[in-house]
C-alpha atoms as a PDB file:
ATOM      1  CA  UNK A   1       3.956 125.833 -33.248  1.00  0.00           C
ATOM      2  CA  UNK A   2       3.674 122.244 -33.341  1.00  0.00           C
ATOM      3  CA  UNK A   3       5.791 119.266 -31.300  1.00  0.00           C
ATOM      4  CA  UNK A   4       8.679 118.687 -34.211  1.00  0.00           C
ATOM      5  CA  UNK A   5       8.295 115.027 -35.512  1.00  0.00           C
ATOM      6  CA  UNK A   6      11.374 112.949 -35.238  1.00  0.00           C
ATOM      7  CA  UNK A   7      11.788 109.101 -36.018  1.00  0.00           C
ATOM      8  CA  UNK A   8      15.090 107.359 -34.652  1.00  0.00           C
ATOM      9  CA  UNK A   9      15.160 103.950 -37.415  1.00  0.00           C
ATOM     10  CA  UNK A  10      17.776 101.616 -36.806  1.00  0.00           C
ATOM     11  CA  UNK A  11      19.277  98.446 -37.163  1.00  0.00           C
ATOM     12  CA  UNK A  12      20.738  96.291 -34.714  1.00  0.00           C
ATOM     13  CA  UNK A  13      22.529  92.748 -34.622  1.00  0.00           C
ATOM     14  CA  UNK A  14      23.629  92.446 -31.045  1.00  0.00           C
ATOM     15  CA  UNK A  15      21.563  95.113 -28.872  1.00  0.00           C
ATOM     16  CA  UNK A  16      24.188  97.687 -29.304  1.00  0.00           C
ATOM     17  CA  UNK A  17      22.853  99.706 -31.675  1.00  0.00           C
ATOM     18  CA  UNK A  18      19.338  99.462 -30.212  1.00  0.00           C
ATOM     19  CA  UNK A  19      20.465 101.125 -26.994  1.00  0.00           C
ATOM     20  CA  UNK A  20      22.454 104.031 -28.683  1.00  0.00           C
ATOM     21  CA  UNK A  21      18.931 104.529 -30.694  1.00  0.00           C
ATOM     22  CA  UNK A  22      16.884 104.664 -27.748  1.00  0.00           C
ATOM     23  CA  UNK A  23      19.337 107.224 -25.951  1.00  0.00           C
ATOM     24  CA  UNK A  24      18.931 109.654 -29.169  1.00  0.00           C
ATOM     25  CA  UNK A  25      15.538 108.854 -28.488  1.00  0.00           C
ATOM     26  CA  UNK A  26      15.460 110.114 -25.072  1.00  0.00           C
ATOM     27  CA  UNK A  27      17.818 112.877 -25.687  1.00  0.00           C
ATOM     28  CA  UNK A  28      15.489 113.760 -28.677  1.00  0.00           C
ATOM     29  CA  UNK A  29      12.796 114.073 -26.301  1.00  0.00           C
ATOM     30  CA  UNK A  30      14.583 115.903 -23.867  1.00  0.00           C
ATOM     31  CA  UNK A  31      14.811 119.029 -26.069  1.00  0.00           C
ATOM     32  CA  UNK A  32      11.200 118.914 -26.431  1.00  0.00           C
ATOM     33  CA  UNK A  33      10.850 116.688 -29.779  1.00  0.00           C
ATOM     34  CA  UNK A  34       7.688 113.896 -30.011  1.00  0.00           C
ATOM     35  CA  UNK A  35      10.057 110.371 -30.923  1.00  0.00           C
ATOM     36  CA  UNK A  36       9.384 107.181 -32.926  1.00  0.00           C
ATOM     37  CA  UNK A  37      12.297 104.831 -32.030  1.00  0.00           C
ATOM     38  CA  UNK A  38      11.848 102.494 -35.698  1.00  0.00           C
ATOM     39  CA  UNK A  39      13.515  99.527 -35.984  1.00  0.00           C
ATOM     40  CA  UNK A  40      14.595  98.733 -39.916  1.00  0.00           C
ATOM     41  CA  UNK A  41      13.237  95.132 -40.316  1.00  0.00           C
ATOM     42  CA  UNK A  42       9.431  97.134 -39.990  1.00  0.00           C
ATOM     43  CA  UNK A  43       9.924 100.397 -40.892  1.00  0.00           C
ATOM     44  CA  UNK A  44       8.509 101.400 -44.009  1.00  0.00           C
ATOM     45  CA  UNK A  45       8.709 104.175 -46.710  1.00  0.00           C
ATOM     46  CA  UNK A  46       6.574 106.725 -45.301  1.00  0.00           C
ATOM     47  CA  UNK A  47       8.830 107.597 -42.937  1.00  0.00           C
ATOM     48  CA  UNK A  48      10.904 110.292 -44.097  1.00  0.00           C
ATOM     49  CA  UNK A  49       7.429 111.992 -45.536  1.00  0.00           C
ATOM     50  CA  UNK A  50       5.839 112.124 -41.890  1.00  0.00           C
ATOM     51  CA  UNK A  51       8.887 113.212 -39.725  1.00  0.00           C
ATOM     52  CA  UNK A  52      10.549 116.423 -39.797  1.00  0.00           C
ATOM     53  CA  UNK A  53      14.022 115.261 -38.700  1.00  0.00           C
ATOM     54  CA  UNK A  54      14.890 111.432 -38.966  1.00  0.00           C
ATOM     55  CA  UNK A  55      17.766 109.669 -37.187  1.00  0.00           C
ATOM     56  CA  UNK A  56      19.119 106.711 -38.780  1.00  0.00           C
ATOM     57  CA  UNK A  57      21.627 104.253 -36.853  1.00  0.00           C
ATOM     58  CA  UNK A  58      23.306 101.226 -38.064  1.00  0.00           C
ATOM     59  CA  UNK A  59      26.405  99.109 -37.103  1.00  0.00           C
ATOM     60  CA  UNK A  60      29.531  99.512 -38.878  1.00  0.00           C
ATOM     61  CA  UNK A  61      30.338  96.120 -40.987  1.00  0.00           C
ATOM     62  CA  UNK A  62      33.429  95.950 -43.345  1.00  0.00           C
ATOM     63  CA  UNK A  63      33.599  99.601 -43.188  1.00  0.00           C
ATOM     64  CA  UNK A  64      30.430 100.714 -44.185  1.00  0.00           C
ATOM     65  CA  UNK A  65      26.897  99.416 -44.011  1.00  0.00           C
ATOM     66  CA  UNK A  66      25.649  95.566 -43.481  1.00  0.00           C
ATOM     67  CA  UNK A  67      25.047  93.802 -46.709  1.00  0.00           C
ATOM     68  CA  UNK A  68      23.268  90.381 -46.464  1.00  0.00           C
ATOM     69  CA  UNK A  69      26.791  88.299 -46.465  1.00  0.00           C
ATOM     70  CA  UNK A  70      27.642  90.126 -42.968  1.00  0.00           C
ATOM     71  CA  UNK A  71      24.290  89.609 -41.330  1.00  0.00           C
ATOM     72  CA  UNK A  72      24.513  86.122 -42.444  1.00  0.00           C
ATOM     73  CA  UNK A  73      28.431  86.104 -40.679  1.00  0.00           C
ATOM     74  CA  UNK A  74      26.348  88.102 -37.504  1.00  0.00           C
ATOM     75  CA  UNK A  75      23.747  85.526 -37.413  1.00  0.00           C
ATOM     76  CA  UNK A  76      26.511  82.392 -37.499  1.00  0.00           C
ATOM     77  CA  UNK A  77      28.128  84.706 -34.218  1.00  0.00           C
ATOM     78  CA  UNK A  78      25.005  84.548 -32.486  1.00  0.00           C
ATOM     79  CA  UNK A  79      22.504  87.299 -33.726  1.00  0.00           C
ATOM     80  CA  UNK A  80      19.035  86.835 -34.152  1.00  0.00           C
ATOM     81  CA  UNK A  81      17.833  85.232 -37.190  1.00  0.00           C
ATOM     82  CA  UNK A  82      15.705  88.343 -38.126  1.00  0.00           C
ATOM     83  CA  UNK A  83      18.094  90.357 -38.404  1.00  0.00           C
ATOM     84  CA  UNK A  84      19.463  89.236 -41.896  1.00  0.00           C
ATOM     85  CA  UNK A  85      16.311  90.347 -43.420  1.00  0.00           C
ATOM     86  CA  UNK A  86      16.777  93.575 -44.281  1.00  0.00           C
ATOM     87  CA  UNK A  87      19.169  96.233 -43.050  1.00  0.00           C
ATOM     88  CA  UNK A  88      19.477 100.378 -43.299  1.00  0.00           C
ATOM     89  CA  UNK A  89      21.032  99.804 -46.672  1.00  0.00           C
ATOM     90  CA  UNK A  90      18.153  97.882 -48.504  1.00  0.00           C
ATOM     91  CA  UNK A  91      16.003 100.410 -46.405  1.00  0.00           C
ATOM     92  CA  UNK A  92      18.006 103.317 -48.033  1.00  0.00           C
ATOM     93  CA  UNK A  93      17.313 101.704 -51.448  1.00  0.00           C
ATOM     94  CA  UNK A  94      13.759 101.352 -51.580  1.00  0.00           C
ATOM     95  CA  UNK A  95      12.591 104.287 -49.853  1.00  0.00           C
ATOM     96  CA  UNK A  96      10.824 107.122 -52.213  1.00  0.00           C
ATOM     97  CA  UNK A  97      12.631 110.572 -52.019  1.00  0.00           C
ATOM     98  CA  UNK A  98      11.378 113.214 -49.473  1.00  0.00           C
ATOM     99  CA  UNK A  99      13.587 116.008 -49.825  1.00  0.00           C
ATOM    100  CA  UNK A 100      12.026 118.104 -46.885  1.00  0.00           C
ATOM    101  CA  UNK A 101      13.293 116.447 -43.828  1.00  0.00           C
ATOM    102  CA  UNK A 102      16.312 116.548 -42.219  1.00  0.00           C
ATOM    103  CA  UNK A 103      18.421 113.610 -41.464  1.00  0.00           C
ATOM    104  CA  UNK A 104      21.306 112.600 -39.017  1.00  0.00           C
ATOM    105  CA  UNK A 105      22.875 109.272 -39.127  1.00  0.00           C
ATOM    106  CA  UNK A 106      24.999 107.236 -36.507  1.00  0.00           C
ATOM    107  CA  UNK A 107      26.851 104.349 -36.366  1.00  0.00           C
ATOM    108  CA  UNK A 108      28.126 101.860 -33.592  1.00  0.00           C
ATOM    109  CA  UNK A 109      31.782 100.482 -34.260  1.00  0.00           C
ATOM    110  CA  UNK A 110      34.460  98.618 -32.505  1.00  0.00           C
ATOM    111  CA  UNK A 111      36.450 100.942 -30.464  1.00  0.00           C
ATOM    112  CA  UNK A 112      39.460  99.317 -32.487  1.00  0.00           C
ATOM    113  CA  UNK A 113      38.331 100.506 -35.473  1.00  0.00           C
ATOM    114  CA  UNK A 114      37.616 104.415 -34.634  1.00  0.00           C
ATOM    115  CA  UNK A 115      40.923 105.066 -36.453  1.00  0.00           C
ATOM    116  CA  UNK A 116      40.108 103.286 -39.713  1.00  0.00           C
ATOM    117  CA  UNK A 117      38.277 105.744 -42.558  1.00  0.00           C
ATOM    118  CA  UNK A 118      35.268 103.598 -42.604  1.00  0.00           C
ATOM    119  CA  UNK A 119      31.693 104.220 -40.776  1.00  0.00           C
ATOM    120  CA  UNK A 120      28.223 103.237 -41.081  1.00  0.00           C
ATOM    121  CA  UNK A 121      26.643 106.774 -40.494  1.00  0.00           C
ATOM    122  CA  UNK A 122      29.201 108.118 -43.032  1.00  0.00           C
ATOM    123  CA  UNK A 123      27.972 105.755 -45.415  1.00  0.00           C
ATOM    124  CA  UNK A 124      24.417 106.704 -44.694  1.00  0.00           C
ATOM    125  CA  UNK A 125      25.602 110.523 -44.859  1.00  0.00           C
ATOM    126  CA  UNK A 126      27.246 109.884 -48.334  1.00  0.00           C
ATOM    127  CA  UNK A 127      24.080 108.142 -49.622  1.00  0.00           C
ATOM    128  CA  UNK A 128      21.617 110.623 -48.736  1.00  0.00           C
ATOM    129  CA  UNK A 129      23.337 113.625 -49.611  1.00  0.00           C
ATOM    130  CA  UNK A 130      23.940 112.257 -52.676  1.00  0.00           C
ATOM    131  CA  UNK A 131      20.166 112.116 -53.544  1.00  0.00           C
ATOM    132  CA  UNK A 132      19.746 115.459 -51.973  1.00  0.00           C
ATOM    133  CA  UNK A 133      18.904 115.415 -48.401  1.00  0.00           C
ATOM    134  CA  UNK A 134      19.804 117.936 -45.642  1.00  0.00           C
ATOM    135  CA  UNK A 135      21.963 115.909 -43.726  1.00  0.00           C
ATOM    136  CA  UNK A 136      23.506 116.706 -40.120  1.00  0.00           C
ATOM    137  CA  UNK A 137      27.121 115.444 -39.074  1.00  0.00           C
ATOM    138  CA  UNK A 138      27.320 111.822 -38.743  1.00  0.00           C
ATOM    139  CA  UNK A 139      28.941 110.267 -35.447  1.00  0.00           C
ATOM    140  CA  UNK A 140      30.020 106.998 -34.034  1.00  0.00           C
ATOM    141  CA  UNK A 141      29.493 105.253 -31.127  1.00  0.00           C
ATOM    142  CA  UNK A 142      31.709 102.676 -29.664  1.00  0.00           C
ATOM    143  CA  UNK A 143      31.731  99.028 -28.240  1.00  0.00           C
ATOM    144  CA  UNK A 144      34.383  97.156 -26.710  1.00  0.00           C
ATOM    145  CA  UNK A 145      34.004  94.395 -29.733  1.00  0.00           C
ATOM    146  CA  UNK A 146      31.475  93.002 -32.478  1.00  0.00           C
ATOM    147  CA  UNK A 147      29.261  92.493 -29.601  1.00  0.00           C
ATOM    148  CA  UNK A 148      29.682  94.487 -27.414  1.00  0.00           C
ATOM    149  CA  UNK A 149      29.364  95.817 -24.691  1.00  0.00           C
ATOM    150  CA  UNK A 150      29.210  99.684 -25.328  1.00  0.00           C
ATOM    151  CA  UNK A 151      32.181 101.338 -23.750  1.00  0.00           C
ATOM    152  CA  UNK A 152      31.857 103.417 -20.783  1.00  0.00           C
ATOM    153  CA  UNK A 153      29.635 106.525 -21.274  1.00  0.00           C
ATOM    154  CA  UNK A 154      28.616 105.737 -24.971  1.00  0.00           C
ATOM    155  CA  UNK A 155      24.743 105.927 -23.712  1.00  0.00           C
ATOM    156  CA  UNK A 156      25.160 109.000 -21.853  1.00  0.00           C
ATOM    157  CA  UNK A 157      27.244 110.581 -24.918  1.00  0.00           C
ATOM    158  CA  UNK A 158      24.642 109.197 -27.106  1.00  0.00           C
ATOM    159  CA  UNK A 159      21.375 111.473 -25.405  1.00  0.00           C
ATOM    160  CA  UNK A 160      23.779 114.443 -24.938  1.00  0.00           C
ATOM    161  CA  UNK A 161      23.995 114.168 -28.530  1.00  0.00           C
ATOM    162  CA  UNK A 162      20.672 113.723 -29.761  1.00  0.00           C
ATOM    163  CA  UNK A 163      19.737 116.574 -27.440  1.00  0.00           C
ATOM    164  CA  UNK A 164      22.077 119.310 -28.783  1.00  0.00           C
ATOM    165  CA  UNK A 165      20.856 117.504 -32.474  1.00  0.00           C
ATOM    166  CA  UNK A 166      17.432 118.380 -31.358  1.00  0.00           C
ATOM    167  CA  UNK A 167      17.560 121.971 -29.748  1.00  0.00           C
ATOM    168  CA  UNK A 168      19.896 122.721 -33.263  1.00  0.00           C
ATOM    169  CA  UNK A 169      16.594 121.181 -35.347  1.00  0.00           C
ATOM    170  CA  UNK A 170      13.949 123.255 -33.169  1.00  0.00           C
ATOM    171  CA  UNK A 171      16.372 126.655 -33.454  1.00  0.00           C
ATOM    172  CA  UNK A 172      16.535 126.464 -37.143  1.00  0.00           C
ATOM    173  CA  UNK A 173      12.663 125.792 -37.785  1.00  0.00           C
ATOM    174  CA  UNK A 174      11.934 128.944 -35.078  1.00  0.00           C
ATOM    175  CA  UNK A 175      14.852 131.091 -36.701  1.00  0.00           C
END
């Protein structure tokens, strides 16, 4: 059998994100999967056709995914300029359907906030489902505020997840 494909694509204002994306890369790896950690601003539409499982991670803004208005407000707090470009949602919109491989989403979100209803990954979750995917339970990760830092263990809990996401992935293909 061959090394399962995975991509981890993300999106990342403050650096947060982009270390919870490459712990699910490592922990993807870890149960034996060959990773493309992808971030949003350059990753393009072929990407759910050449992956079999594909991880998608984006901050939680307003309760739900960045729009262009809260990357602006990110970029006026101190984020890089690229990052109002694009984001997972535009991503999300433009991409062609590819119905074949799996997807898991994730989300980083103020620690404050784990309470409230709204989530990036759920967002994600709800979109792709919508248009058919097979998508895996979402989950969140948490930082102490907008930016940061991660709490205590989120990176550890992050690989620990992507691991047990991966050996689930490789079980089902085998079964």
């Amino acid at each position: 059998m061959n090394q399962m494909r995975a991509a981890v694509v993300y999106e990342s204002m403050f650096g947060n994100t982009a270390t919870i994306a490459t712990s699910v890369a490592n922990g993807l790896r870890s149960a034996g999967m060959q990773v493309k950690v992808i971030p949003v601003t350059v990753a393009g539409d072929d990407v759910l056709r050449t992956h079999d499982l594909v991880v998608i991670g984006a901050p939680t803004h307003t309760l739900g995914l960045s729009r262009p208005s809260t990357r602006a407000d990110a970029v006026l707090r101190g984020a890089p300029a690229e990052v109002e470009a694009r984001g997972v949602r535009e991503w999300l919109e433009d991409l062609q359907d590819a119905h074949s491989v799996r997807i898991a989403a994730f989300d980083t979100r103020a620690r404050a906030m784990r309470h409230l209803p709204g989530s990036a990954a759920r967002h994600v979750a709800h979109l792709l489902r919508r248009r058919g995917y097979d998508v895996a339970p979402s989950t969140s990760f948490y930082v102490g505020s907008t930016k940061g830092p991660l709490a205590h263990e989120e990176e550890a809990r992050a690989g620990d997840w992507a691991t047990d996401l991966g050996h689930r992935m490789i079980r089902r293909v085998v079964a």
